[in-house]
Protein backbone atom coordinates (compact mmCIF):
# COMPACT_ATOMS: atom_id res chain seq x y z
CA UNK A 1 65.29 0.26 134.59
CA UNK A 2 65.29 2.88 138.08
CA UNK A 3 69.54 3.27 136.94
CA UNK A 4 68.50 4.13 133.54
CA UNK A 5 65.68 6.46 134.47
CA UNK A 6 68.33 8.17 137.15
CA UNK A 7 70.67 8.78 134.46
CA UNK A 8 68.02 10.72 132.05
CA UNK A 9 66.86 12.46 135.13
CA UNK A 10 70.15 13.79 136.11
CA UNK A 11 70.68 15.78 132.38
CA UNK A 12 67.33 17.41 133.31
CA UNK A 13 67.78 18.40 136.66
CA UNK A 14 70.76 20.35 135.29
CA UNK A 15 69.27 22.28 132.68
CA UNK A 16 66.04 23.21 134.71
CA UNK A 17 68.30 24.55 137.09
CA UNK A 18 69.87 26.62 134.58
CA UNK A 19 67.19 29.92 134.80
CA UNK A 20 68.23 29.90 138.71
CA UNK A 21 71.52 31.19 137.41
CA UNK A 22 69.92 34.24 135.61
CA UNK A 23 71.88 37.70 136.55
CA UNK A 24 70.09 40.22 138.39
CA UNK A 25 69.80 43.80 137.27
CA UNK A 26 71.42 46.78 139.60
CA UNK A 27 71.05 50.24 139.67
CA UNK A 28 73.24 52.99 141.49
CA UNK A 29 72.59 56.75 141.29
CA UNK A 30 74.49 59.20 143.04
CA UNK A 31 74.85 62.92 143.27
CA UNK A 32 78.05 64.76 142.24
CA UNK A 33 77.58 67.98 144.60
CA UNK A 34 76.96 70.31 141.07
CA UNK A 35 73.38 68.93 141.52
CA UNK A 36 73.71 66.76 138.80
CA UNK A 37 73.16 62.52 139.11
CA UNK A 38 74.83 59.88 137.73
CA UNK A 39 73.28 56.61 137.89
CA UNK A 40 75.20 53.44 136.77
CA UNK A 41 73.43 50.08 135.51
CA UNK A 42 74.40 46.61 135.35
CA UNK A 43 74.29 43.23 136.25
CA UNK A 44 75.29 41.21 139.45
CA UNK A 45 77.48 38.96 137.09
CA UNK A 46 79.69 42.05 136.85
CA UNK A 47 78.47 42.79 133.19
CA UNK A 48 77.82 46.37 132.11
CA UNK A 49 74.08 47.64 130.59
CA UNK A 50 74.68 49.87 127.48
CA UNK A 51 72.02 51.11 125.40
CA UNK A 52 69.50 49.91 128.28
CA UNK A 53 66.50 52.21 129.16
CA UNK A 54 67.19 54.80 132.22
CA UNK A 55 64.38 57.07 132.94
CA UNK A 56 63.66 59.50 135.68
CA UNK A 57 59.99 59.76 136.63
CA UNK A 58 58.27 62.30 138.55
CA UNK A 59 55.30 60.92 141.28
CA UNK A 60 52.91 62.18 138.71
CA UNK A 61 54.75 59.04 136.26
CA UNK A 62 55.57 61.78 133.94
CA UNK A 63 58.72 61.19 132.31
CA UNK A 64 61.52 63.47 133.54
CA UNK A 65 64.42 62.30 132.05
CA UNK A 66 64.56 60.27 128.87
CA UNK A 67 67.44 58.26 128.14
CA UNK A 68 69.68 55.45 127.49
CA UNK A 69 72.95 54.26 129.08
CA UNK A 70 75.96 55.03 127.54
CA UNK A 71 78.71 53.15 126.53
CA UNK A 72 80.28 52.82 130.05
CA UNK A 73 76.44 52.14 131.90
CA UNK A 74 75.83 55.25 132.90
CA UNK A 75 73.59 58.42 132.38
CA UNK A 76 74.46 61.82 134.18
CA UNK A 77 71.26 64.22 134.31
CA UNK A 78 70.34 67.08 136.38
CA UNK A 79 68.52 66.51 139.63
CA UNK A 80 65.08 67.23 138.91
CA UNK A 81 62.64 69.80 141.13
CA UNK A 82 60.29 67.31 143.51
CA UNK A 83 60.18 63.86 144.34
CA UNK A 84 61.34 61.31 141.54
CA UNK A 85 62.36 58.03 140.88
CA UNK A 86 64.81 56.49 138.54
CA UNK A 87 63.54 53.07 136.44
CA UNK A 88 66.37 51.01 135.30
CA UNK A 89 64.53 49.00 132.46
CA UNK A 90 66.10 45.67 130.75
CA UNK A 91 63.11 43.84 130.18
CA UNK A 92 60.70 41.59 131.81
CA UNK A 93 62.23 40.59 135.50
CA UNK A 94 64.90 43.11 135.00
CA UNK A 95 63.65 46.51 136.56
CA UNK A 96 64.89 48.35 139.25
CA UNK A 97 63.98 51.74 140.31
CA UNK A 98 66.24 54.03 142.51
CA UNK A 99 63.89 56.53 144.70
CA UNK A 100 64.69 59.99 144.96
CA UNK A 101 65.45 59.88 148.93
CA UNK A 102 68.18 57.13 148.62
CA UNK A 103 70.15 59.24 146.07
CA UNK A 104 73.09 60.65 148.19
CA UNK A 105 74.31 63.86 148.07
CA UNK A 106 78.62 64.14 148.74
């Protein structure tokens, strides 16, 4: 009885252990020197982000920027006046935001 039970239990260890390999979401904004930003999104399994949200939000959460990536992840705005922060948004347990300060001028 115990070998049977150890061979059902092994099946479920396996797929419980399958959300552990879930893909985390990145974000990387950088400035071009024209004042302009372009921040690319994706995943840590290598996999691009089109058509997910990218906004830039002011401190006062007033949207800055409203957009979606393109087709090659990215989104190239102007750098807005005051202190900001970009929100990479692909749902639930996938958000990332990108402060103003860490966005790196040339």
């Amino acid at each position: 009885m115990k070998h049977l039970i150890r061979r059902l239990a092994l099946p479920l260890l396996i797929l419980a252990a399958g959300p552990a390999l879930a893909h985390n979401p990145m974000c990387e904004c950088d400035e071009k020197g024209d004042g302009e930003i372009t921040c690319k999104g994706g995943f840590s399994d290598g996999s691009g982000a089109p058509g997910v949200t990218l906004d830039v939000i002011g401190y006062d959460e007033q949207v800055l920027v409203g957009g979606k990536l393109g087709d090659d992840s990215t989104l190239t705005f102007k750098r807005p006046d005051g202190e900001f922060y970009v929100l990479f948004d692909a749902g639930p347990g996938h958000v990332v935001e990108v402060d103003h300060a860490d966005i790196a001028a040339p």
